[in-house]
Protein backbone atom coordinates (compact mmCIF):
# COMPACT_ATOMS: atom_id res chain seq x y z
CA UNK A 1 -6.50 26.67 -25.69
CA UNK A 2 -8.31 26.95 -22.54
CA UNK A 3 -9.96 24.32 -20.66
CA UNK A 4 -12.58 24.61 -18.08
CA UNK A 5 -12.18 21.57 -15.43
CA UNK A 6 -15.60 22.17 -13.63
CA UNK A 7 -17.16 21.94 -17.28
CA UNK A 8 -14.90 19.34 -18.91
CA UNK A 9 -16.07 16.32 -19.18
CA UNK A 10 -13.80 13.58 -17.37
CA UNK A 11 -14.75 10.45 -15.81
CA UNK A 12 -12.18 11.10 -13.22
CA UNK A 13 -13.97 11.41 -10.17
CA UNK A 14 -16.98 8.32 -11.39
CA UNK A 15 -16.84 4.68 -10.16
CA UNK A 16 -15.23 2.19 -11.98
CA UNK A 17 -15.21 -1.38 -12.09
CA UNK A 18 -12.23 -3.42 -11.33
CA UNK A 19 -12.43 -6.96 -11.71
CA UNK A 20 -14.82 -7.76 -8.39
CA UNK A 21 -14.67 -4.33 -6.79
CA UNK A 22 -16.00 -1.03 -7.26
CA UNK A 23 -13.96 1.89 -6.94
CA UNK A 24 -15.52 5.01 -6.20
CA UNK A 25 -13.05 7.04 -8.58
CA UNK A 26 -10.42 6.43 -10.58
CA UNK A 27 -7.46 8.04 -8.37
CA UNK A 28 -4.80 5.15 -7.53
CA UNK A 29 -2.49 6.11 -5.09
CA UNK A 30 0.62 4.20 -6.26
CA UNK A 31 2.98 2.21 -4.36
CA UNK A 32 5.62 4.54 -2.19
CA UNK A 33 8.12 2.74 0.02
CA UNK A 34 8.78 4.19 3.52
CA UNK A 35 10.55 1.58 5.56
CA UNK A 36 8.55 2.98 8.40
CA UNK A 37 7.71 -0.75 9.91
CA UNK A 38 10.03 -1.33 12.99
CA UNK A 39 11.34 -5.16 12.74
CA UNK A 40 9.02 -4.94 9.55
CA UNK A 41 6.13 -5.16 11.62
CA UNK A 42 3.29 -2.90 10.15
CA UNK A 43 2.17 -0.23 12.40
CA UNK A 44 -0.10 1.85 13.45
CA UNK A 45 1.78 4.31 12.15
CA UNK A 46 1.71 3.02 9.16
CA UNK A 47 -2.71 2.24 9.28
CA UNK A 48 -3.06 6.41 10.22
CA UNK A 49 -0.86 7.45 7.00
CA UNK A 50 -2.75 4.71 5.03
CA UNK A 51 -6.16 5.76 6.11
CA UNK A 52 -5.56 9.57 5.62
CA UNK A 53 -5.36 8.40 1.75
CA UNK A 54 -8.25 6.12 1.67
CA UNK A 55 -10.57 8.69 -0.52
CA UNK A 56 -8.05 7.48 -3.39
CA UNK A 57 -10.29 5.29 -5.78
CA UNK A 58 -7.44 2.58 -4.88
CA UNK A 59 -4.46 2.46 -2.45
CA UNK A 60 -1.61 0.36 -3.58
CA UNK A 61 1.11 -0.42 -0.44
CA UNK A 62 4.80 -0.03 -0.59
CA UNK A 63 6.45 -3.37 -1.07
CA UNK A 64 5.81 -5.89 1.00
CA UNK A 65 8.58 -8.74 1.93
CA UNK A 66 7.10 -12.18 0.46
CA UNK A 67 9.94 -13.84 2.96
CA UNK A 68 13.04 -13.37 5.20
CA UNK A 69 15.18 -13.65 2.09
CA UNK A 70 13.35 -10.85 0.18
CA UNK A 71 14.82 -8.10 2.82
CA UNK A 72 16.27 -5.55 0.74
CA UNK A 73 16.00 -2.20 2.83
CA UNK A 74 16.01 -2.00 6.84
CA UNK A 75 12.04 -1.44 8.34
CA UNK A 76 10.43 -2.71 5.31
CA UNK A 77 6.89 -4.70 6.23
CA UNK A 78 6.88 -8.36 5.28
CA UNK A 79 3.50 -10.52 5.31
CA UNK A 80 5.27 -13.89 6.26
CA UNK A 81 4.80 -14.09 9.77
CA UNK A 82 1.81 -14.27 11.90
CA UNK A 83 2.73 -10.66 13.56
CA UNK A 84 3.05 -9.38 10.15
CA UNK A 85 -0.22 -10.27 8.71
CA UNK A 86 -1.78 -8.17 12.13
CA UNK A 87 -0.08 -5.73 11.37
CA UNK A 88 -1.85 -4.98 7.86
CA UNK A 89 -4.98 -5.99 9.44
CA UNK A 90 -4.73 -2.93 11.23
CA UNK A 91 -3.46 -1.25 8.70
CA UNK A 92 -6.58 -2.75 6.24
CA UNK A 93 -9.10 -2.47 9.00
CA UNK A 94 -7.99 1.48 9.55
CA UNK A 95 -8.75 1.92 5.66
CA UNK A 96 -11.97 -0.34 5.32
CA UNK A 97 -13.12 1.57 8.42
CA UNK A 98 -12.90 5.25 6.73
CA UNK A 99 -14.37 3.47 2.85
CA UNK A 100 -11.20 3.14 1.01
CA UNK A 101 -9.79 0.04 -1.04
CA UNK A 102 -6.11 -0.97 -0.23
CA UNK A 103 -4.03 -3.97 -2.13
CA UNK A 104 -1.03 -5.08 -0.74
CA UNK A 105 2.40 -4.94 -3.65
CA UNK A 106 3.72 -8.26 -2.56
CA UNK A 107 7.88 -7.86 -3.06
CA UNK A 108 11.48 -9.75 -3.26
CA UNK A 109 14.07 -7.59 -3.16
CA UNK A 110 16.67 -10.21 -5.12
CA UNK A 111 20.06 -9.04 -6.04
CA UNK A 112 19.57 -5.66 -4.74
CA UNK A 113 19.79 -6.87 -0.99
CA UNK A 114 22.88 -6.89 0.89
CA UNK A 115 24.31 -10.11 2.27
CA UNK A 116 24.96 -7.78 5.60
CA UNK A 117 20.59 -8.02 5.69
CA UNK A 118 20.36 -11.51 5.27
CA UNK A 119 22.59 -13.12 7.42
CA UNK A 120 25.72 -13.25 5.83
């Protein structure tokens, strides 16, 4: 069977509605850890490679630390502290500015962090 994409009739690349917001398309660009956030501090770094994606319908972050005692993996962001939450303002701000939607995957590592990460 052959199938023409230019002709086919998908609903891929239409708006959708999702819950308050509207998404220009239906592309979701799921969640892909990096551990590219020194001192997990988002970067700017981390707002270009968000921003280059922001044509997805829907950007989903990599996991996000909820607290100190959710570290599971060296240079992961957080959002507890006050340097954190500028961090993905600049990261939010970079995607906002080119169109695109972004949530954040908030994250606790639990028994899969080492005690070596935490302290002890």
């Amino acid at each position: 069977m052959e199938i023409n994409l230019v002709t086919s009739n998908t609903n891929l690349f239409t708006p959708v509605q999702l819950g308050p917001y509207t998404l220009p398309n239906r592309m979701v660009m799921s969640p892909m850890t990096r551990l590219r956030a020194i001192d997990n501090i988002p970067n700017s770094l981390m707002a270009i490679y968000y921003a280059q994606r922001s044509t997805a319908g829907l950007i989903v972050t990599e996991c996000t630390m909820v607290s100190p005692l959710s570290l599971g993996y060296i240079n992961c962001p957080g959002i507890y502290s006050i340097e954190q939450v500028a961090g993905w303002q600049q990261v939010t701000d970079a995607v906002h500015e080119k169109g695109g939607r972004i949530f954040l995957q908030l994250w606790h590592s639990g028994r899969v962090s080492h005690p070596s990460l935490l302290g002890g």
